[in-house]
Each structure stands twice: as structure tokens, then as C-alpha cells.
C-alpha atoms as a PDB file:
ATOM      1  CA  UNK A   1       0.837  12.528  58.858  1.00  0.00           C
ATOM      2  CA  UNK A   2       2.781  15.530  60.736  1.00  0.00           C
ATOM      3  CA  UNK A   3       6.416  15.798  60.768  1.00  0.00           C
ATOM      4  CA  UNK A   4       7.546  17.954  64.063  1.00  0.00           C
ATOM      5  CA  UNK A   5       9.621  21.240  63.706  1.00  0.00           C
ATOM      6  CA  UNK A   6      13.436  20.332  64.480  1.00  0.00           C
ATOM      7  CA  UNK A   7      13.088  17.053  62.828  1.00  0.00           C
ATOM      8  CA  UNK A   8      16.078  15.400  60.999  1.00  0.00           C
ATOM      9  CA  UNK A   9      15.171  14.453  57.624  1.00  0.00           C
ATOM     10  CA  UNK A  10      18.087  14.061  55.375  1.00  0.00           C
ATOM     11  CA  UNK A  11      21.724  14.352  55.317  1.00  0.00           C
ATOM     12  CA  UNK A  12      23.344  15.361  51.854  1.00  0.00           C
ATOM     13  CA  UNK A  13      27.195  14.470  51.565  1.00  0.00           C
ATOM     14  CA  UNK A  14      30.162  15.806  49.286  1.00  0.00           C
ATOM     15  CA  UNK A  15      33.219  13.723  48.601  1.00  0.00           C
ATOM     16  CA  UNK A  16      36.843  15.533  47.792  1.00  0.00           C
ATOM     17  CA  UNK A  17      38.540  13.755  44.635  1.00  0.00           C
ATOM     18  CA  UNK A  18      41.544  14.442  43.665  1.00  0.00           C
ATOM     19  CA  UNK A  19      44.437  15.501  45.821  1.00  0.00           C
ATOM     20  CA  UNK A  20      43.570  17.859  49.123  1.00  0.00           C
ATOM     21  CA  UNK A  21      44.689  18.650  52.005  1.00  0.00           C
ATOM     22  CA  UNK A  22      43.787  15.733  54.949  1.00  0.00           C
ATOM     23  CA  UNK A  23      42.325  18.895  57.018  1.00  0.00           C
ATOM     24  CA  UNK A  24      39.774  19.710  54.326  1.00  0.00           C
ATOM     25  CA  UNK A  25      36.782  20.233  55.365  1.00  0.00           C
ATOM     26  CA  UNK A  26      33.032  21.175  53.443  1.00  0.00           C
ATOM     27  CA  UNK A  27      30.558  23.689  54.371  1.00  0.00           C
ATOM     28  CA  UNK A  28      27.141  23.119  53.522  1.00  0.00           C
ATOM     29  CA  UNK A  29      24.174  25.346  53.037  1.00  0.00           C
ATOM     30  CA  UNK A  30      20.395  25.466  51.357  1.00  0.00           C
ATOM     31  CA  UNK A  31      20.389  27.669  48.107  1.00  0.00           C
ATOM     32  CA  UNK A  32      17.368  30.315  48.481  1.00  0.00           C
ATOM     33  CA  UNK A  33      14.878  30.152  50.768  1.00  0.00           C
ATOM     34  CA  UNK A  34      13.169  27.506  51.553  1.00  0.00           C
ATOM     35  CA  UNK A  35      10.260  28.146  54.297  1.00  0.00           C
ATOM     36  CA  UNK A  36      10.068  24.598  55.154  1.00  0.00           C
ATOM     37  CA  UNK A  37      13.681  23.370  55.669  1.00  0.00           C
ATOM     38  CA  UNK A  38      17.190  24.930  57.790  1.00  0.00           C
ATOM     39  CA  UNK A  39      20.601  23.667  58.334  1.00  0.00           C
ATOM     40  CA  UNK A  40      21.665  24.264  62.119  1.00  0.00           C
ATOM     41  CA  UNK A  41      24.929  23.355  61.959  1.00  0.00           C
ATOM     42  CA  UNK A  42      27.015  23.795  58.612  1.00  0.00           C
ATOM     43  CA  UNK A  43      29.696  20.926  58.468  1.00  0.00           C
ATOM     44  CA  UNK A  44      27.448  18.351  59.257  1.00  0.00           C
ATOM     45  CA  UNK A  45      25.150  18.677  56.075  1.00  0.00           C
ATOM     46  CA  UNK A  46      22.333  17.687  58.162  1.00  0.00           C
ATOM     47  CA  UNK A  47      18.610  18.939  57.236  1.00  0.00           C
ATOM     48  CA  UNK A  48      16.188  19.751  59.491  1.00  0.00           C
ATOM     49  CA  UNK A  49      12.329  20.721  59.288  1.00  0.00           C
ATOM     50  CA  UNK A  50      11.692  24.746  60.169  1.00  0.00           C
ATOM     51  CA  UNK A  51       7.991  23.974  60.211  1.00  0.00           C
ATOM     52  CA  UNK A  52       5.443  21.140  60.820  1.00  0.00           C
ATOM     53  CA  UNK A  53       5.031  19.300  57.547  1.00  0.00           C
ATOM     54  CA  UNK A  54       1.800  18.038  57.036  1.00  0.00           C
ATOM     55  CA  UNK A  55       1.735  15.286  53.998  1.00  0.00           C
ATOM     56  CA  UNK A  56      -2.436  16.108  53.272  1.00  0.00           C
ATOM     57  CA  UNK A  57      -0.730  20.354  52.280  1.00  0.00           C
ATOM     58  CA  UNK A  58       2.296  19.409  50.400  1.00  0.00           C
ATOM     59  CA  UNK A  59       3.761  16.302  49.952  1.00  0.00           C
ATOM     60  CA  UNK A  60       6.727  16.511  47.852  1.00  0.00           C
ATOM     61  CA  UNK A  61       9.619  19.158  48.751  1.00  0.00           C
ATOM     62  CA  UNK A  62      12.645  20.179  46.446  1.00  0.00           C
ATOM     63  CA  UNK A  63      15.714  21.801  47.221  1.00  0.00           C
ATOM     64  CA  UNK A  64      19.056  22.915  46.487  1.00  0.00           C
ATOM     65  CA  UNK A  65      22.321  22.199  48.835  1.00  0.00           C
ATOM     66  CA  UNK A  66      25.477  24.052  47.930  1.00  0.00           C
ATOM     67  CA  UNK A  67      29.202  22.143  49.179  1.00  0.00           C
ATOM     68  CA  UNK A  68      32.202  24.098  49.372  1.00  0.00           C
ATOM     69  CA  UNK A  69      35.646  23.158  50.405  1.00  0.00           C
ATOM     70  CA  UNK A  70      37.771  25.074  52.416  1.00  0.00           C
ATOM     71  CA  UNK A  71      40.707  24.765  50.237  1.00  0.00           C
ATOM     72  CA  UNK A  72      42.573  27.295  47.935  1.00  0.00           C
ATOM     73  CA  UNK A  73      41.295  28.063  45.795  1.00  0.00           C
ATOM     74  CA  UNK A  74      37.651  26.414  47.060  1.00  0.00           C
ATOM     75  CA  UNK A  75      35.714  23.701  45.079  1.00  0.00           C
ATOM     76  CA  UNK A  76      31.914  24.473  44.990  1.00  0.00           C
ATOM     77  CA  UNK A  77      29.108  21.249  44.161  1.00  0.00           C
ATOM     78  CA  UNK A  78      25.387  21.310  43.948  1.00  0.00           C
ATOM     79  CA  UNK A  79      22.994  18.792  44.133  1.00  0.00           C
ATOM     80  CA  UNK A  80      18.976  19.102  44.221  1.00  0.00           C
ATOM     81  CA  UNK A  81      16.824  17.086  46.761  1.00  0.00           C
ATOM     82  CA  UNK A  82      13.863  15.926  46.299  1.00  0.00           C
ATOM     83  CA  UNK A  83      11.979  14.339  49.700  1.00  0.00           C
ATOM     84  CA  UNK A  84       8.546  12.984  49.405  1.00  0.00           C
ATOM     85  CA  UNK A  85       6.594  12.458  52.604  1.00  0.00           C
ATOM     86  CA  UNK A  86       5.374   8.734  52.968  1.00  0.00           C
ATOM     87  CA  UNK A  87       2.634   7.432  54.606  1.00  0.00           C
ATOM     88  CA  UNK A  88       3.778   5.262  58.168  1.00  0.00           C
ATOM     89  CA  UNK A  89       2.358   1.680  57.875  1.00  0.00           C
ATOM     90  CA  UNK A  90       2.205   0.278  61.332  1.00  0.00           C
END
């Protein structure tokens, strides 16, 4: 099974507690370097694939996502992802 470069395959999501501002707004981004995954666009906290993943090579992937707000001063989260590659049954 072969996932295509560019592919969505999760989106991670922070949520504000506590009082803020109603403009608030979070910035995602991958913690180190991971050759197989990219975020394009930064609010959205969508994660794409930067190469073909092929579930025969690897077929569990773990990574960290960093959230910060843009408020003052700024709140910072972390949470680690784990995707596993499953097998299509059609």
C-alpha cells in the first residue's frame, strides 16, 4: 500500500481554556525533522505526507506537533502522534 506525496493524513487541534482574546489564534508546527511528514500551511494544523509512504518499509510513524497562541504572553502545548498505516479492504 502507497500513500502519494501531498497527501492529507491527520489534523492535530489545540483548544484555548481559560479567558482569551476572541481573535486568538494557534500556530502549529512539527518538532524536529521528520523526513516523512510537512505542514504547508501553519493555522490549519493540517499534516501532509513529504514522501511516498510505503506500509511493506515502515509502517508506524511518530511525531511531535507544537501549538502556540498568539496571545501575551503566548501559551505553548505538545502532543505526540502516532499514525499507523492500515491495510485498504475493498
Amino acid at each position: 500500500m502507497l500513500i502519494a506525496v501531498g497527501t492529507r493524513v491527520v489534523t492535530v487541534m489545540a483548544r484555548l481554556e481559560g479567558e482569551h482574546n476572541e481573535e486568538a489564534k494557534i500556530k502549529y508546527r512539527l518538532i524536529g525533522s521528520h523526513p516523512a511528514f510537512m505542514m504547508n500551511e501553519s493555522y490549519t494544523g493540517d499534516i501532509y505526507t513529504r514522501t511516498v509512504l510505503d506500509r511493506e518499509t515502515e509502517e508506524y510513524f511518530l511525531y511531535t506537533v507544537e501549538a502556540v497562541d498568539n496571545q501575551a504572553p503566548p501559551r505553548t502545548g505538545y502532543v505526540t502522534v502516532g499514525d499507523r498505516l492500515q491495510p485498504l479492504h475493498c
